[in-house]
Protein backbone atom coordinates (compact mmCIF):
# COMPACT_ATOMS: atom_id res chain seq x y z
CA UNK A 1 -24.91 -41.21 -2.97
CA UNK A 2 -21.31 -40.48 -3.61
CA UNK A 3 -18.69 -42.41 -1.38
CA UNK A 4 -16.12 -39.89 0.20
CA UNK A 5 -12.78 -40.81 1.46
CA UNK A 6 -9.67 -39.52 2.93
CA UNK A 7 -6.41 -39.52 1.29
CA UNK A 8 -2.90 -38.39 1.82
CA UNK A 9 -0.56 -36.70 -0.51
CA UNK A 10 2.60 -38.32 -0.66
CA UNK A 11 6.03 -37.61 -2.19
CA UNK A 12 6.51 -36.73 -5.39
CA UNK A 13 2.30 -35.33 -5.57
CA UNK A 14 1.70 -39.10 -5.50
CA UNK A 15 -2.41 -40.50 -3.83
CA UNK A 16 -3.33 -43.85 -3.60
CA UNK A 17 -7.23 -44.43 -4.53
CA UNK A 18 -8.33 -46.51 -1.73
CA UNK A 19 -9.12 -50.09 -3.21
CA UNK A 20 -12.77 -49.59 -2.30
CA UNK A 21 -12.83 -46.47 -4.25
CA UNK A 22 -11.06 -48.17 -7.28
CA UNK A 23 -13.00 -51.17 -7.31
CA UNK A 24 -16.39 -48.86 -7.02
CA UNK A 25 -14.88 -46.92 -10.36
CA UNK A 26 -14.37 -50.16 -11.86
CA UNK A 27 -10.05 -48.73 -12.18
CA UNK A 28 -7.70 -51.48 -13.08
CA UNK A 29 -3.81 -51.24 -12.81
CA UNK A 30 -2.48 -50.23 -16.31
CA UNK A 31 -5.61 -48.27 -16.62
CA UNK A 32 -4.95 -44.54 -18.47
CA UNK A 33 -6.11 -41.85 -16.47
CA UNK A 34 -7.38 -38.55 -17.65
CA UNK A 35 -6.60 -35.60 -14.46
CA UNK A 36 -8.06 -32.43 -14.77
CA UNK A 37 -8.92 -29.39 -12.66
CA UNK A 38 -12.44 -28.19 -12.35
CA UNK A 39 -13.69 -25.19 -10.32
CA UNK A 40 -10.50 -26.13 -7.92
CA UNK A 41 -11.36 -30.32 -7.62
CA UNK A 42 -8.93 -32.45 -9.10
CA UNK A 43 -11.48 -34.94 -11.25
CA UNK A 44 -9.94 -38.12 -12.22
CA UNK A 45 -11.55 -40.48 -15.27
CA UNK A 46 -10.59 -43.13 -17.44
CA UNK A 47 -9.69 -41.77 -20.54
CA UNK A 48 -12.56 -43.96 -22.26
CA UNK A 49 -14.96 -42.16 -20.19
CA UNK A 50 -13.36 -38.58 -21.14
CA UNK A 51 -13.75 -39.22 -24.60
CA UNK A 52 -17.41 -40.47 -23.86
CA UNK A 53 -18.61 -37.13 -21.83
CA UNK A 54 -16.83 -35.17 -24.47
CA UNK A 55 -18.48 -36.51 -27.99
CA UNK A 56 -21.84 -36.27 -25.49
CA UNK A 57 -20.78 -32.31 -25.17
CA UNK A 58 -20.33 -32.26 -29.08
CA UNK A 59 -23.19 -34.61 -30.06
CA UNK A 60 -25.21 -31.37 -31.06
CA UNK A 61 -22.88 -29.94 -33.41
CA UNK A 62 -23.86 -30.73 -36.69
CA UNK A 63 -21.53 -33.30 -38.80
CA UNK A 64 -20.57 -30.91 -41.50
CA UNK A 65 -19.11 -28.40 -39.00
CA UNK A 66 -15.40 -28.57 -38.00
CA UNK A 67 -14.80 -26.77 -34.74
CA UNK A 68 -10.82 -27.53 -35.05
CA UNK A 69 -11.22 -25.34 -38.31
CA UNK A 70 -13.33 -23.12 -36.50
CA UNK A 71 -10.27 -22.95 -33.78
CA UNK A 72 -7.42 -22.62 -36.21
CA UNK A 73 -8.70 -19.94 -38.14
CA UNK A 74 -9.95 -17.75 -34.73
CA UNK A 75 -6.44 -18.40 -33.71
CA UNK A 76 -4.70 -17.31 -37.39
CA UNK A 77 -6.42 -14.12 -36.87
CA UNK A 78 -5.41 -13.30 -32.94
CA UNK A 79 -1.91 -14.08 -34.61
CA UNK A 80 -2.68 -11.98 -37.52
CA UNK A 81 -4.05 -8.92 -34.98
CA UNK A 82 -0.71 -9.15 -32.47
CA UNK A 83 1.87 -8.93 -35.50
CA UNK A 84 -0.10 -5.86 -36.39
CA UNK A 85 0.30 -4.48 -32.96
């Protein structure tokens, strides 16, 4: 069961994770936080966790395949097709 608890919104955008909340996450001060928005919930994880759930995402890509080439090269030819424009 997930826990649910109330916070406020204070100056500056800054919340305060309750301690039982924090200590139930296992957060430590110093630790690096990774924010994100997801179907309008603001999600916060430690940034070890992030890069866990992503390579999980990934983990059925075969080796050989580079999606960041993939990316770059979709991306040089949107470039390519608005300078034609």
């Amino acid at each position: 069961m997930s826990q649910v608890m109330e916070v406020s919104l204070g100056k500056q955008g800054r919340v305060v994770i309750p301690a039982e909340l924090r200590r139930l996450l296992d957060f430590q001060e110093g630790d690096k936080l990774v924010a994100r928005e997801e179907a309008g919930r603001l999600i916060l994880e430690k940034r070890e966790v992030a890069h866990q759930r992503l390579q999980s995402l990934l983990a059925h890509l075969p080796a050989e395949r580079s999606i960041v080439d993939e990316l770059i090269g979709e991306r040089r030819e949107a470039a390519k097709r608005e300078a034609e424009e």
